[in-house]
Protein backbone atom coordinates (compact mmCIF):
# COMPACT_ATOMS: atom_id res chain seq x y z
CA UNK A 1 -47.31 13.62 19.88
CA UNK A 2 -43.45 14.45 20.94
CA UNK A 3 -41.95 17.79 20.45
CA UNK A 4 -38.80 18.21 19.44
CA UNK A 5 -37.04 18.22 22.63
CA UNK A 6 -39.17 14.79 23.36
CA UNK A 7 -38.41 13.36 19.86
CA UNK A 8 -34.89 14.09 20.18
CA UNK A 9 -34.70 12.33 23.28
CA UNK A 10 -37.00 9.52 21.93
CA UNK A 11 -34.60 9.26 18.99
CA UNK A 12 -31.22 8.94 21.26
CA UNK A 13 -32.91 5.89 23.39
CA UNK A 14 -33.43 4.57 20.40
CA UNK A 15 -29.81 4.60 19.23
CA UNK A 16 -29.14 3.21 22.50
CA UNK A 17 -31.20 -0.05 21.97
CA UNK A 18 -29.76 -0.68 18.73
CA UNK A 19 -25.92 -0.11 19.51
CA UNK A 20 -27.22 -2.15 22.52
CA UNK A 21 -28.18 -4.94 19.46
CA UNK A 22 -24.84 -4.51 18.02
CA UNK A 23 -26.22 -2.92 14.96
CA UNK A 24 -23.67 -1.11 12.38
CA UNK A 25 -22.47 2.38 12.33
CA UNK A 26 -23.63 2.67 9.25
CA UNK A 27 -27.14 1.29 9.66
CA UNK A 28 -27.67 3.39 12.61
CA UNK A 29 -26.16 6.95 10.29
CA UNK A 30 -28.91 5.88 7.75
CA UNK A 31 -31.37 5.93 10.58
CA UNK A 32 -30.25 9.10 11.74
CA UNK A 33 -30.53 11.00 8.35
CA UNK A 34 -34.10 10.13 8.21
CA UNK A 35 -35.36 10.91 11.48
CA UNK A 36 -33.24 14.11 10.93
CA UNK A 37 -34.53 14.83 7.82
CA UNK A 38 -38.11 14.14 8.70
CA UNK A 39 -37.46 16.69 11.93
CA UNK A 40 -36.31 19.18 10.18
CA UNK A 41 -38.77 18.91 7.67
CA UNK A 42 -41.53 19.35 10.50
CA UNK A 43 -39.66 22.03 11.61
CA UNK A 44 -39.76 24.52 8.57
CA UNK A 45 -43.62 24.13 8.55
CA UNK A 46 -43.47 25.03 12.14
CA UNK A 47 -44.74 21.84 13.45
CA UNK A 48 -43.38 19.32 15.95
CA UNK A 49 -42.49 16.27 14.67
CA UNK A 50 -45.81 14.60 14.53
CA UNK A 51 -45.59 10.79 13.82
CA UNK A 52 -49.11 10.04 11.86
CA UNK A 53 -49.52 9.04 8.37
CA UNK A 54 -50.92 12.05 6.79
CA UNK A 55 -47.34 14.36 7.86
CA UNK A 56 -45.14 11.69 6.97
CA UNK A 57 -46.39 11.02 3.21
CA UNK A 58 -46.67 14.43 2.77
CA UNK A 59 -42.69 14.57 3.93
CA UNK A 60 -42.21 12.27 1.47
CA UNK A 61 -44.20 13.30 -1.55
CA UNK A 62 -42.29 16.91 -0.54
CA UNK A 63 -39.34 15.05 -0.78
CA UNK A 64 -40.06 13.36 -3.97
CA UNK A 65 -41.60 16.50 -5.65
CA UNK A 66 -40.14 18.03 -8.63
CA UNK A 67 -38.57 21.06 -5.90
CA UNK A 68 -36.61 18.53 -4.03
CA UNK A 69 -36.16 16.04 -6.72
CA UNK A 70 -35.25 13.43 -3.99
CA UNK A 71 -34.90 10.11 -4.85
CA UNK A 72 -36.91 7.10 -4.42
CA UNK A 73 -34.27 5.03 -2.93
CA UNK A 74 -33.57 7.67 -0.66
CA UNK A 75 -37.27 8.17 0.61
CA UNK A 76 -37.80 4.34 1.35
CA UNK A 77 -34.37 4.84 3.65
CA UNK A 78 -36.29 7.32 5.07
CA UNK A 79 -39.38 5.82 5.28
CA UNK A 80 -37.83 2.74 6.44
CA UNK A 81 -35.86 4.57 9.68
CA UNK A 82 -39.52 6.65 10.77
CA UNK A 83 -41.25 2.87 10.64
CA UNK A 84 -38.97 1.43 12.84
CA UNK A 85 -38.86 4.23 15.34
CA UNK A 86 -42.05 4.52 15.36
CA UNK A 87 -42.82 0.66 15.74
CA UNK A 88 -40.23 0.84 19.54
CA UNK A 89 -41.69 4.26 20.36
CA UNK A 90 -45.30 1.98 20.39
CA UNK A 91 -43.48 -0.82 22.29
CA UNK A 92 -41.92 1.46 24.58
CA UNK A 93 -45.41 3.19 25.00
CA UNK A 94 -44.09 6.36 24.05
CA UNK A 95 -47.10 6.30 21.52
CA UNK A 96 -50.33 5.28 22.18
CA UNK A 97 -50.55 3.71 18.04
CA UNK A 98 -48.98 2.91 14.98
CA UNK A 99 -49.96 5.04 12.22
CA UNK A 100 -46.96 4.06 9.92
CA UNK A 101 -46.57 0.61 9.72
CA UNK A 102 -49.11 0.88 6.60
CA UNK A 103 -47.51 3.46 4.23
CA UNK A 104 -46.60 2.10 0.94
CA UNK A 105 -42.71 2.26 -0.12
CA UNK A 106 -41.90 4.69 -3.02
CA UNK A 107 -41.72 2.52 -6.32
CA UNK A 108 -37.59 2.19 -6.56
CA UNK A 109 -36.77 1.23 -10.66
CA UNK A 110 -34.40 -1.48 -11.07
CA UNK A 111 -31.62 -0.43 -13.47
CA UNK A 112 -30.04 -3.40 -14.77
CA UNK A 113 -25.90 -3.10 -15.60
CA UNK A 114 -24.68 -5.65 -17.45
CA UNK A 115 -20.97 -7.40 -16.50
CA UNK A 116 -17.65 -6.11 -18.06
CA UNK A 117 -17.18 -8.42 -20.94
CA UNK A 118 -13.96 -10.42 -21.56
CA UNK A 119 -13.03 -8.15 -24.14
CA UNK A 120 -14.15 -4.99 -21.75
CA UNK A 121 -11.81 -6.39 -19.47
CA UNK A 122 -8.88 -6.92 -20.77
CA UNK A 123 -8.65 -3.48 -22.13
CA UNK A 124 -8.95 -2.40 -18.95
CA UNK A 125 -5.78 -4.40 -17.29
CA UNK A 126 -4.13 -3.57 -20.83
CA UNK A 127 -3.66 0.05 -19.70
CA UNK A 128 -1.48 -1.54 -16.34
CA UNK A 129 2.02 -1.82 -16.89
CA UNK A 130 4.53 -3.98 -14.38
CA UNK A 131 4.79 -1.50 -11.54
CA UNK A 132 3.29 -2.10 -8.05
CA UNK A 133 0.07 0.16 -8.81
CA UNK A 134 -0.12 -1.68 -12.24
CA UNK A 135 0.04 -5.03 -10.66
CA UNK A 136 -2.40 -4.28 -7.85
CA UNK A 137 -4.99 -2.36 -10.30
CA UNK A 138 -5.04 -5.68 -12.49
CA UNK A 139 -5.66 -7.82 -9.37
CA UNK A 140 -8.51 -5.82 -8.13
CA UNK A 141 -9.95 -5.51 -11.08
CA UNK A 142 -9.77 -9.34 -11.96
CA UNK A 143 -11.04 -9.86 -8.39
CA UNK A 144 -13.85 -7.22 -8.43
CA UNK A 145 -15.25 -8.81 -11.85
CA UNK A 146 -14.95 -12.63 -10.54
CA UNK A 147 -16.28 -12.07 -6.90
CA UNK A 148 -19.19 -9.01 -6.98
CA UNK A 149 -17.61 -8.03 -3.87
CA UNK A 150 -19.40 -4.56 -2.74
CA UNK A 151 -16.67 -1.79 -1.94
CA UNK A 152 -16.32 -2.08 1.68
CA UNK A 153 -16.21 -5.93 1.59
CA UNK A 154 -13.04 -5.21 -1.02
CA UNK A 155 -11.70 -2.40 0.13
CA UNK A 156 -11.63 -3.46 4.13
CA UNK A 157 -10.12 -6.99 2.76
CA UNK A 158 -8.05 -9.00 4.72
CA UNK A 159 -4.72 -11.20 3.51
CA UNK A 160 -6.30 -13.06 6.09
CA UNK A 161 -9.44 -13.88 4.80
CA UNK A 162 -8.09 -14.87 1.47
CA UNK A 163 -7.09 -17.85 -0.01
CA UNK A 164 -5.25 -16.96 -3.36
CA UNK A 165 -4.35 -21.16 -4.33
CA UNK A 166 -7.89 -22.15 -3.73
CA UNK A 167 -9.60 -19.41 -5.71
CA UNK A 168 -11.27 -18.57 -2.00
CA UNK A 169 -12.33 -15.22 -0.08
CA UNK A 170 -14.32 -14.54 2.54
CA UNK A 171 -16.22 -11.47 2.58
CA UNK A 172 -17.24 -10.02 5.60
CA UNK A 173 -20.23 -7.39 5.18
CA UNK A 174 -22.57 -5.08 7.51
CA UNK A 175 -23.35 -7.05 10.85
CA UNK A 176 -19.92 -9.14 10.66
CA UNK A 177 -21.59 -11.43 8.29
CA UNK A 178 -19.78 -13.80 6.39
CA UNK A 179 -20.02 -15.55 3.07
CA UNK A 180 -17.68 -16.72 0.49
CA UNK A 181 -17.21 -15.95 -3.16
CA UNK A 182 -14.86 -17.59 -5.40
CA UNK A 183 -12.61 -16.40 -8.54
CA UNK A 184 -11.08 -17.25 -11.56
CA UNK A 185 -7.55 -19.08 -11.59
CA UNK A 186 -6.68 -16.05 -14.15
CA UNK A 187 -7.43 -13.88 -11.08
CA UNK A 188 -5.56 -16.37 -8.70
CA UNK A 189 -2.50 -15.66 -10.68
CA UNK A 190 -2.72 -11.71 -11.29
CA UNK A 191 -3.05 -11.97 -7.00
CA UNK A 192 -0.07 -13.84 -6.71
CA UNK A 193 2.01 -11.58 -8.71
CA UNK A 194 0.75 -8.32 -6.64
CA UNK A 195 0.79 -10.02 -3.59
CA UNK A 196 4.69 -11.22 -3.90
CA UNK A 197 5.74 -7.19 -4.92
CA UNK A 198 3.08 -6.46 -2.06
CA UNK A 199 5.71 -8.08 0.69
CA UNK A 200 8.35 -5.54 -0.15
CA UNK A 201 6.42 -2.51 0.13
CA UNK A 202 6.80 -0.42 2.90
CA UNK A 203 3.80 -0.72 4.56
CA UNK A 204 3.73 -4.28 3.88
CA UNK A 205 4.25 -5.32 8.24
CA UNK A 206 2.08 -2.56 9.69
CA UNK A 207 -0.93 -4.15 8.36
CA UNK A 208 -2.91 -6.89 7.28
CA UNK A 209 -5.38 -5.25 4.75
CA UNK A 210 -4.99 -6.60 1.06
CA UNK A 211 -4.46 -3.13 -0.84
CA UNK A 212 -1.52 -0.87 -0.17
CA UNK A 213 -1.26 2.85 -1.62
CA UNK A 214 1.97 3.15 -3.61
CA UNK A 215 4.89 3.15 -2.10
């Protein structure tokens, strides 16, 4: 089993192979914050960072305990990032065995929140006035309803990725991938007015993203 020098290490050739895959930034954080976590963790018991089953669900039902009040989703991130180190540091026979590939998930609820309505809505863009900001809030509003976009598909948004007469955007998500949502010709139209006070603002040439700051 590594020490913490040797799982440090173990953990950095990891992050090699998977920038070396092309994986995200962000996947690759998440990863980190669980094998830090789970280190530190091992740590303040004064153990190395054992990989077996028994000190890993005991991390977790630590983390879940009513002390830590961690959340579920949180621990299966965890759990997730010590399964697949684990699973190269056996291909890379760093480990002689697998002892994690079997731990159940944490049970993660499903909250279900139901869409703005129509009447939700318009409220909202009620409270915009004619101005650039008021313009651009009751775009991206229109457009967050109509397409689901997450936030960093909408907020990383290119004017070249979006096709205003066609009701058309392409959103482009973790891992460059692609797929296309379409919106409302209500939404089409509150675009086209931000987007025509959008080519006089001052930042307007130094960039192609869709949503400017005020001026």
């Amino acid at each position: 089993m590594p020490t913490i020098d040797e799982f440090n290490q173990l953990r950095e050739s990891w992050f090699l192979k998977l920038r070396a895959e092309n994986k995200s930034k962000g996947s690759i954080a998440t990863y980190g914050k669980g094998l830090t976590a789970y280190s530190k963790w091992c740590q303040r018991r004064g153990d190395d960072p054992h990989l077996t089953g028994d000190h890993v669900k005991a991390f977790l039902a630590e983390f879940l305990g009513e002390e830590r009040g961690g959340k579920p989703t949180t621990a299966a991130n965890y759990l997730t990032a010590i399964r697949l180190f684990v699973a190269w540091c056996v291909a890379e026979e760093e480990l002689p065995k697998d002892e994690i590939a079997g731990l159940a998930y944490p049970k993660v609820g499903k909250h279900y929140r139901p869409p703005l309505s129509v009447e939700e809505l318009a409220a909202m863009t009620a409270t915009c006035d004619n101005s650039f900001m008021g313009r651009r809030d009751t775009a991206l509003l229109r457009f967050m309803v109509d397409t689901g976009g997450r936030s960093n598909e909408i907020t990383g948004l290119l004017l070249s990725n979006l096709w205003v007469p066609k009701g058309r955007v392409l959103f482009k998500g973790k891992g460059d991938k692609e797929r296309l949502a379409a919106f409302t010709p209500e939404t089409a139209l509150a675009l086209d007015r931000y987007l025509r006070m959008r080519r006089r603002h001052a930042l307007a040439a130094t960039t192609d993203r869709v949503w400017l700051p005020a001026h």
